[in-house]
Protein backbone atom coordinates (compact mmCIF):
# COMPACT_ATOMS: atom_id res chain seq x y z
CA UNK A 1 13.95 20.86 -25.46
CA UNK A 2 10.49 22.23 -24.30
CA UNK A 3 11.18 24.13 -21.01
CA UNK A 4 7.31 24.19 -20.17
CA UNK A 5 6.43 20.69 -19.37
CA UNK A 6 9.90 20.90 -17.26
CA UNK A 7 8.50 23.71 -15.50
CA UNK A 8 4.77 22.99 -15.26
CA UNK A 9 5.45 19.48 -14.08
CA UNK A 10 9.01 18.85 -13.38
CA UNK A 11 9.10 21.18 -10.41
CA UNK A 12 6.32 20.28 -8.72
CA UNK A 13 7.05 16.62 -9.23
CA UNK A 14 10.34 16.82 -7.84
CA UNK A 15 8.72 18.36 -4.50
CA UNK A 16 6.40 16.41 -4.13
CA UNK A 17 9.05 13.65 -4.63
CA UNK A 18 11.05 15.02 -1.88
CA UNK A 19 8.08 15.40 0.74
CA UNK A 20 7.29 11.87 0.15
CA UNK A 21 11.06 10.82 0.63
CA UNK A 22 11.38 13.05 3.96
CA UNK A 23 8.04 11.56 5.14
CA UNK A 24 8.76 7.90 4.08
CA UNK A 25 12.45 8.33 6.61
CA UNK A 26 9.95 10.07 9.00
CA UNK A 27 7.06 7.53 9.36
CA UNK A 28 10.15 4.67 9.06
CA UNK A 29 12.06 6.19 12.02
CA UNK A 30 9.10 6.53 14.13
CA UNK A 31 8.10 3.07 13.94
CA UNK A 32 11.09 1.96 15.36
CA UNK A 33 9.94 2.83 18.33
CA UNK A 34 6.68 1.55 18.62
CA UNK A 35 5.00 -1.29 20.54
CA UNK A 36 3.13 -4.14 18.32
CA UNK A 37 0.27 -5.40 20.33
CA UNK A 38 -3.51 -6.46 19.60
CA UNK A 39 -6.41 -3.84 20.20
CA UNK A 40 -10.42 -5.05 19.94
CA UNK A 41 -12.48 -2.89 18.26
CA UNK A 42 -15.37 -1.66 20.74
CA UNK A 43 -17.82 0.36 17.85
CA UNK A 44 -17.20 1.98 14.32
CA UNK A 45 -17.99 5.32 14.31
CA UNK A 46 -19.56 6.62 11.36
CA UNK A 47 -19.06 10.58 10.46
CA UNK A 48 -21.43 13.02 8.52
CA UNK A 49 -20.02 11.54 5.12
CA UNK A 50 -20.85 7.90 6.37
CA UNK A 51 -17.50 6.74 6.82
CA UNK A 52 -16.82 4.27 9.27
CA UNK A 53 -13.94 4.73 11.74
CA UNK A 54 -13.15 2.01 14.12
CA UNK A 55 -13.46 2.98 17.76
CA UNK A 56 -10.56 0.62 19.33
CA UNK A 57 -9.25 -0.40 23.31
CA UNK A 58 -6.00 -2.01 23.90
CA UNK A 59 -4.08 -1.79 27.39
CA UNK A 60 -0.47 -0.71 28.03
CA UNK A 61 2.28 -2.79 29.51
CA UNK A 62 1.54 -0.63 32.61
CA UNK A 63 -1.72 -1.78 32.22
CA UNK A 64 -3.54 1.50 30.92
CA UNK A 65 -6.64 0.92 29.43
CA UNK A 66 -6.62 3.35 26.04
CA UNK A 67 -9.40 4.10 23.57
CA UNK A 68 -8.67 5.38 20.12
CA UNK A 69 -10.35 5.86 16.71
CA UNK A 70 -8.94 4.88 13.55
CA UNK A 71 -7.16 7.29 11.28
CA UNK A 72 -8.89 5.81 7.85
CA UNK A 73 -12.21 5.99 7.19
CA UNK A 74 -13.63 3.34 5.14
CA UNK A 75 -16.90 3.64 3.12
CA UNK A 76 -18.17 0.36 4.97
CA UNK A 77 -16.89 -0.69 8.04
CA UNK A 78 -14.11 -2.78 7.63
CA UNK A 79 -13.62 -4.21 11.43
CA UNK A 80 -16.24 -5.53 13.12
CA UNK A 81 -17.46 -5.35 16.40
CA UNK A 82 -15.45 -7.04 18.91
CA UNK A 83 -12.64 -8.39 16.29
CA UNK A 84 -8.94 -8.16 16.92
CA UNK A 85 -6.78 -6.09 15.26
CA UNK A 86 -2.73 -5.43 15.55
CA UNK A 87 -2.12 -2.01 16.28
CA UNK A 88 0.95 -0.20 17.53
CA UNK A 89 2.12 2.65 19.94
CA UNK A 90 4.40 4.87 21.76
CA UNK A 91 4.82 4.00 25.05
CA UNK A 92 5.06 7.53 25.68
CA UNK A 93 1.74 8.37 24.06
CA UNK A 94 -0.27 5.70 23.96
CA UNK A 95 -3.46 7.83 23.06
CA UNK A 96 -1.61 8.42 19.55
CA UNK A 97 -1.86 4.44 18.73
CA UNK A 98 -2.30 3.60 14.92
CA UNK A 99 -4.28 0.43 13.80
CA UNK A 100 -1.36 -1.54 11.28
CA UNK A 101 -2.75 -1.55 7.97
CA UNK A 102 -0.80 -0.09 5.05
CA UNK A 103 -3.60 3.10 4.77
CA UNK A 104 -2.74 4.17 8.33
CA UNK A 105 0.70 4.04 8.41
CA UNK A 106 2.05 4.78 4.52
CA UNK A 107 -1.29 5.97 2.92
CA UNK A 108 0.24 9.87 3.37
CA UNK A 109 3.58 8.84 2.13
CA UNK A 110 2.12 6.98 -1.29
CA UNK A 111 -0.10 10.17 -1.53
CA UNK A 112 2.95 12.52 -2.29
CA UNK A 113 5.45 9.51 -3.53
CA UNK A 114 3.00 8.35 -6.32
CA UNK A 115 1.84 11.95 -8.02
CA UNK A 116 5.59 13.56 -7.80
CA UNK A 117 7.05 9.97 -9.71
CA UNK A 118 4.31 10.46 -12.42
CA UNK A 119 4.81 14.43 -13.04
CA UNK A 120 8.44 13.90 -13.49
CA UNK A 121 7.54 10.92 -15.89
CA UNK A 122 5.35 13.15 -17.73
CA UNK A 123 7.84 15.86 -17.53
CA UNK A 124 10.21 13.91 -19.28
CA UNK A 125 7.83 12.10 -21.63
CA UNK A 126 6.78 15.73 -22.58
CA UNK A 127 10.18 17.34 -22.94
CA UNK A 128 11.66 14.63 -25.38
CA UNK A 129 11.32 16.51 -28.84
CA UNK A 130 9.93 14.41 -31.44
């Protein structure tokens, strides 16, 4: 058995497998606490880069009128003006809100998930002697 493809892949792979597993329980967790309700999106923002972040209002229960941008950039904008869109919240900090698409919520997750599965595929692929 080849110990470097083990090594040079296997161990990285396995922690970035176990980030992604603490952060998938993490971001799971949190959302059990969170309030589903719509937001309208005021303005996309557009950075240096030219990605567009939505700028979006919603208002609290407690009837709190909030204003938040969007976590994703896209390369166009993606919401327009004045369109609804489901978002969700703490009710203790509502000026953390997250719009509920898959890239806001479990784009981080799939980000360490998806490269430490394929290192320790390719770890193992490597290490099989032929």
């Amino acid at each position: 058995m080849n110990l470097v493809p083990v090594l040079v892949l296997g161990i990285p792979g396995i922690i970035l497998l176990g980030l992604g597993v603490v952060a998938y329980f993490k971001t799971r967790a949190a959302l059990k606490n969170k309030v589903i309700t719509e937001g309208i999106v005021v303005r996309n923002w557009r950075d240096e880069e030219g990605y567009h972040f939505p700028i979006i209002n919603f208002q609290t229960a407690a009837g709190k009128l909030i204003e938040f941008k969007g976590k994703v950039g896209e390369p166009t904008a993606k919401h327009k003006d004045g369109s609804s869109v489901k978002i969700f919240f703490d009710p203790d900090a509502p000026e953390q809100a997250k719009i509920k698409t898959f890239n806001e919520v479990w784009l981080g997750t799939t980000f360490l998930l998806f490269p430490g599965c394929m290192a320790l595929f390719a770890a193992g692929i490597m290490s099989v002697p032929s």
